[in-house]
Protein backbone atom coordinates (compact mmCIF):
# COMPACT_ATOMS: atom_id res chain seq x y z
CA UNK A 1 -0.11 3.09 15.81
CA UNK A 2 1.98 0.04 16.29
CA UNK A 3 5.42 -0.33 15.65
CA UNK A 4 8.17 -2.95 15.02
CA UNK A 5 11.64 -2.50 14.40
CA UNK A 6 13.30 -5.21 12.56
CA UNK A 7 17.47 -5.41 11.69
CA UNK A 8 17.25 -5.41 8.19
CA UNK A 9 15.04 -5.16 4.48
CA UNK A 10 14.28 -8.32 4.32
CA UNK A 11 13.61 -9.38 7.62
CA UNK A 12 11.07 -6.30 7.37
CA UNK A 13 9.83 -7.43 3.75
CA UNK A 14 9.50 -11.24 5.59
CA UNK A 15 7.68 -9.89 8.75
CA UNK A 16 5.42 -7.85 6.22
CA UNK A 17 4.26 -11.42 4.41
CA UNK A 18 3.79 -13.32 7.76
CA UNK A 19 1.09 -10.79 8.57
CA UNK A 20 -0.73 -10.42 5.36
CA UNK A 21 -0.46 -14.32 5.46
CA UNK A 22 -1.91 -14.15 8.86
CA UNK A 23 -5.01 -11.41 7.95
CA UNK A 24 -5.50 -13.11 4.75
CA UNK A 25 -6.55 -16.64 6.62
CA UNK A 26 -8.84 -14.27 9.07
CA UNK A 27 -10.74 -12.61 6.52
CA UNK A 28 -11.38 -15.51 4.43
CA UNK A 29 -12.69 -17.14 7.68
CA UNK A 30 -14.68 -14.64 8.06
CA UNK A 31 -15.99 -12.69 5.11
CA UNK A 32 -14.66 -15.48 2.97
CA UNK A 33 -12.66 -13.40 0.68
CA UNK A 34 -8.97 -11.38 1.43
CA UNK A 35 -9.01 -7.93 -0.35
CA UNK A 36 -5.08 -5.87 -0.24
CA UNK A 37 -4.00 -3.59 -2.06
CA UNK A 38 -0.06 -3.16 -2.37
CA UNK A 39 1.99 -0.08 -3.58
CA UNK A 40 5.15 -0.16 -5.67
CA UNK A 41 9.30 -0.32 -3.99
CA UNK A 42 11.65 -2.71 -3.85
CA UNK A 43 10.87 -3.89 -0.05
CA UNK A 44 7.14 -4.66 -1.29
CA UNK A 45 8.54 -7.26 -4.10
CA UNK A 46 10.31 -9.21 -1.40
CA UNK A 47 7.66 -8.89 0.48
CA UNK A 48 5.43 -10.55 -2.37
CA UNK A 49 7.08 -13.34 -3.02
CA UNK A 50 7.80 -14.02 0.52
CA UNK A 51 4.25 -14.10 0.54
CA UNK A 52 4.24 -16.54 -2.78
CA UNK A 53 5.35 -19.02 -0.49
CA UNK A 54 2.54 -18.97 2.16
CA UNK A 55 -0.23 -21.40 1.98
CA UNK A 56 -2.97 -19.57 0.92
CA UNK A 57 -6.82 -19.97 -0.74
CA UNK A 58 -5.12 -18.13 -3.28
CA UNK A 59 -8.35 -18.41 -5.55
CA UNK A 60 -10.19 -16.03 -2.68
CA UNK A 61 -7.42 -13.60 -2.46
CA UNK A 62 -8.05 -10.30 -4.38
CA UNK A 63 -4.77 -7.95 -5.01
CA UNK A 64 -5.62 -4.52 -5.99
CA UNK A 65 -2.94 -1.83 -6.91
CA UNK A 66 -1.72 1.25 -3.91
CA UNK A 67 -1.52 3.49 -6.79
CA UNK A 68 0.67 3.21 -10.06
CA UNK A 69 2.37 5.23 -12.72
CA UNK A 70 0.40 6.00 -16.14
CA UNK A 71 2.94 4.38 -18.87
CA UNK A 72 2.61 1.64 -21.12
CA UNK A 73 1.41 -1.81 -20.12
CA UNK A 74 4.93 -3.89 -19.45
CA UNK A 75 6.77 -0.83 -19.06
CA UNK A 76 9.78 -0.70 -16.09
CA UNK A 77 8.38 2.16 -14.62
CA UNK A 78 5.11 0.39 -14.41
CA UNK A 79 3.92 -1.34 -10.71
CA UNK A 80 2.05 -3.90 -11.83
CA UNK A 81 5.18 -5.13 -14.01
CA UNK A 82 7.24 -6.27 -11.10
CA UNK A 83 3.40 -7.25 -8.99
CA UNK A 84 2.98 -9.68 -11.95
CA UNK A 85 6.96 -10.56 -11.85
CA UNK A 86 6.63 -11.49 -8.26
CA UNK A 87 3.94 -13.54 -7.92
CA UNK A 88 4.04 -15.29 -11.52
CA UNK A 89 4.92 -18.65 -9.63
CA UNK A 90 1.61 -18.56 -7.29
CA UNK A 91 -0.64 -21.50 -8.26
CA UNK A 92 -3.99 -21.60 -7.60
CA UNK A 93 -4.00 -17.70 -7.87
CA UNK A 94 -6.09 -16.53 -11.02
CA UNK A 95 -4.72 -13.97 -13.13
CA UNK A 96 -8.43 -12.06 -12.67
CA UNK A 97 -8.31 -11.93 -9.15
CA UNK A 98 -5.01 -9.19 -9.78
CA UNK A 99 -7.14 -5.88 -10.65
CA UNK A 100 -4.63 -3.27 -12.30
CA UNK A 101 -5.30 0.18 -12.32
CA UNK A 102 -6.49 1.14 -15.72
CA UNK A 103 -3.85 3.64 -16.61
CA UNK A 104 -3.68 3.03 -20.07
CA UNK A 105 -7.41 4.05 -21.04
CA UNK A 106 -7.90 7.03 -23.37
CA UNK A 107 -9.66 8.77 -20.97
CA UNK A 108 -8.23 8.39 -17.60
CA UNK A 109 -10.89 10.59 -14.98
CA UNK A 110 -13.27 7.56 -16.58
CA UNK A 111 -10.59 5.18 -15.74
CA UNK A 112 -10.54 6.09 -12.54
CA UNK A 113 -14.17 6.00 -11.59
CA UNK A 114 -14.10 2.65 -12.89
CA UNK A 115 -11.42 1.59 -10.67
CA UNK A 116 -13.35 2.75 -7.84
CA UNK A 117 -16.45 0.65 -9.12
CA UNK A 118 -13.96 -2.60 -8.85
CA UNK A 119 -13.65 -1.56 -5.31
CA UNK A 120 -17.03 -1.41 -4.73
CA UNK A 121 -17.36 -4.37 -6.29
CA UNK A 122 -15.06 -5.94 -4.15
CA UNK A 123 -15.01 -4.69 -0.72
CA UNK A 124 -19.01 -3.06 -0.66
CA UNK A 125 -20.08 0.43 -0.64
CA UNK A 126 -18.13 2.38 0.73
CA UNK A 127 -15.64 0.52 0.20
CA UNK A 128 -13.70 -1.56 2.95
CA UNK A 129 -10.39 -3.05 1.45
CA UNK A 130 -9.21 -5.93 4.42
CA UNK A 131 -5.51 -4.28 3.86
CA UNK A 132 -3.75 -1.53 2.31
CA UNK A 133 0.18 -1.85 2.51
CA UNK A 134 2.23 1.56 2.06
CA UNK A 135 5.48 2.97 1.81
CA UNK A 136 6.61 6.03 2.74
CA UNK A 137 8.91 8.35 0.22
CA UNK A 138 11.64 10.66 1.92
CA UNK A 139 9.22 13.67 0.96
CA UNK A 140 6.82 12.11 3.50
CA UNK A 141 4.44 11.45 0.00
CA UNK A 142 2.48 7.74 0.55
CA UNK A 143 0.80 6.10 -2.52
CA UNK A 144 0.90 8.66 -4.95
CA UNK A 145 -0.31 10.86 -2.83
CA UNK A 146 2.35 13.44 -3.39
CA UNK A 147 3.17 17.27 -1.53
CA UNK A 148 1.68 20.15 -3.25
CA UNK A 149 -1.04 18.18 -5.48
CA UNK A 150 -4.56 18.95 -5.39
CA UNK A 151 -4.75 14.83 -5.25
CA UNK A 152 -4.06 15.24 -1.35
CA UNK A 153 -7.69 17.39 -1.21
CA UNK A 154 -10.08 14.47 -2.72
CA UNK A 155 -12.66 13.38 -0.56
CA UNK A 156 -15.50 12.39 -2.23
CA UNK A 157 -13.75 9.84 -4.60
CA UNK A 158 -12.06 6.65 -3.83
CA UNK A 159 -9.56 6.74 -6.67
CA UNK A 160 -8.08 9.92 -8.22
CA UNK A 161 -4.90 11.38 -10.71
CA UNK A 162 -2.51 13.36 -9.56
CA UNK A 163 -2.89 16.77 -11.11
CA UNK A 164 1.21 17.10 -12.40
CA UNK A 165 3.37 14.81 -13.26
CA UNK A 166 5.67 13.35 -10.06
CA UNK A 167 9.12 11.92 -10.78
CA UNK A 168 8.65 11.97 -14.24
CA UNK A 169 4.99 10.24 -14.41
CA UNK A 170 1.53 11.33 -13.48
CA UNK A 171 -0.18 9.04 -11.48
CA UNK A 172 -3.20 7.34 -10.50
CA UNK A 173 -3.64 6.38 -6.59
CA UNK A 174 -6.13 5.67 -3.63
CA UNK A 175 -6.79 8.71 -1.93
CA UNK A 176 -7.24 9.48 1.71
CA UNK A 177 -11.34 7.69 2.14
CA UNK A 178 -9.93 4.61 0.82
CA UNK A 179 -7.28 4.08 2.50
CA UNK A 180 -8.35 5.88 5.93
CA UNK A 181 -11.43 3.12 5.56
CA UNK A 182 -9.24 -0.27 5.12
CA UNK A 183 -9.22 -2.87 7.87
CA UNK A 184 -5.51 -2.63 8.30
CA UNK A 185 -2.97 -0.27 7.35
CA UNK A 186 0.44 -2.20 6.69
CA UNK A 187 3.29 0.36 6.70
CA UNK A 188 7.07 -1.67 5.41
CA UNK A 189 9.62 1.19 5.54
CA UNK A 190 13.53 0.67 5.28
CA UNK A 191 16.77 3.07 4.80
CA UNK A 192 18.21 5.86 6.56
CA UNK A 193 16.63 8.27 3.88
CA UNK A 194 13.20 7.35 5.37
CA UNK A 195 14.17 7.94 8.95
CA UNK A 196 13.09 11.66 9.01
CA UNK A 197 9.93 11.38 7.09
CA UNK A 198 9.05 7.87 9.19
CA UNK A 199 9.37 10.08 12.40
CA UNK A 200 6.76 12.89 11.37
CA UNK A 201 4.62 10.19 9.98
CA UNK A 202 4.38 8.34 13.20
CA UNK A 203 3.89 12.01 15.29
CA UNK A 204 1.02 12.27 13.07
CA UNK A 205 2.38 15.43 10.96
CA UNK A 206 -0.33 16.61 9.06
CA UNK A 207 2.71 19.16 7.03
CA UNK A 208 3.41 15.68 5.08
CA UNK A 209 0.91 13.63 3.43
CA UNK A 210 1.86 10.18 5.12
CA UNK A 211 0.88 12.08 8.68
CA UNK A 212 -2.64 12.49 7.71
CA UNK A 213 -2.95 8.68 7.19
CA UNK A 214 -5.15 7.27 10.31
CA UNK A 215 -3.19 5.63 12.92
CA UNK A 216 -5.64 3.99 14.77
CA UNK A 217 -5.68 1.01 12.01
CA UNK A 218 -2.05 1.15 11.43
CA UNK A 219 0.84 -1.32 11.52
CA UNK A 220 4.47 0.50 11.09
CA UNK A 221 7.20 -1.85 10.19
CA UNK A 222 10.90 -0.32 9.85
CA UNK A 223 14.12 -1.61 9.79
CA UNK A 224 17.19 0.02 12.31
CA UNK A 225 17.89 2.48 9.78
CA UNK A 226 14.53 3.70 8.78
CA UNK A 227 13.65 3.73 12.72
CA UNK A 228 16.76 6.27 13.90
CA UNK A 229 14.93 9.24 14.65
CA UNK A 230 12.03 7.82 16.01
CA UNK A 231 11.49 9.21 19.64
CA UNK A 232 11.72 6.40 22.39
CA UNK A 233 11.97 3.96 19.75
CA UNK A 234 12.10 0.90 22.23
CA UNK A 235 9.12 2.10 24.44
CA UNK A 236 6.87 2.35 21.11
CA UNK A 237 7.39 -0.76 19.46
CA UNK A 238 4.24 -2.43 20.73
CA UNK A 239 2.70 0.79 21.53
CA UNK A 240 -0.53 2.22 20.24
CA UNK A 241 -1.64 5.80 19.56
């Protein structure tokens, strides 16, 4: 894993844009098309409209969803509400390159299975996304992939529900072959309540579900707060596992 440690939120949130800008323009070179998939917080909406302002082929960029809460289309508690919010300004980026997550379908196993057909669809079989960004809750839980839910055993799906209701919500969310798979795994994790859960992570604690993420592909970006109990902080900051 590679790590940077940034002052602040938002120079984290900027960093974060510079280097989807920067794997965006590679995989369009190459594969002609830039696949991410973002999760929900309030660093990743900086980030996104940080990224607004990049000069992109936005027509061959391709924005899937982390994971996100099933409630009604427009609601607050809703990702793709503030993902729509922060990139409403982009031009040249067409609304049907943003793929929600279909949590408002009756029947939401279905829902899911199509969700991992657009993936397919997008990124080949087994899928490939180019980047997955995550965050990291205090509870060490990444995407919705939350402690103590059967969602953390799926491994023959790419998309799956959580099997309760966390924070208030049930959710829908990559699981651990999707994301494990993806080109580039963009951590962006700020605040002292992180620092904890951001150490075990990077140690590769398999107790939390952000440790069983694979490091290999991984990118950790964290501001001074979020970065306080990492061991040897300074030696690890271009550093792989």
């Amino acid at each position: 894993m590679k790590i940077e440690i940034l002052p602040t939120a938002d120079a984290v949130a900027r960093r974060g844009a510079s280097v989807i800008g920067q794997q965006a323009r590679a995989a369009i070179n190459e594969r002609g098309r830039f696949v991410f998939a973002v999760s929900g917080g309030t660093t990743p909406w900086v980030m996104l409209r940080e990224l607004a302002a990049e000069n992109l082929p936005w027509d061959k960029v391709h924005i899937l969803q982390v994971d996100e809460r099933v409630a009604p289309e427009g609601d607050a508690d809703r990702n793709l509400t503030q993902l729509l919010e922060s990139l409403k300004d982009v031009s040249g980026l067409p609304r049907e390159n943003i793929h929600p997550m279909p949590v408002t379908d009756p029947n939401l196993d279905d829902a899911a299975t199509s969700y991992a057909e657009t993936l397919k669809r997008l990124t080949g079989s087994p899928p490939v996304i180019d980047l997955v960004h995550l965050g990291l809750g205090s509870d060490g839980h990444t995407a919705s992939l939350v402690p103590g839910d059967a969602v953390l055993k799926v491994n023959q799906a790419e998309v799956a529900l959580t099997t309760s209701e966390y924070q208030g919500r049930r959710r829908m969310t990559l699981t651990y072959p999707a994301i494990n798979r993806a080109r580039q795994i963009l951590w962006l994790v700020t605040g002292s309540s992180k620092a904890e859960a951001v150490s075990r992570m990077a140690d590769g604690d398999a107790a939390i579900p952000a440790g069983r993420i694979r490091q290999s592909s991984s990118l950790l970006i964290v501001d001074d707060a979020a970065s306080s109990h990492l061991a040897a902080a300074s030696d690890r900051e271009t550093g792989e596992d």
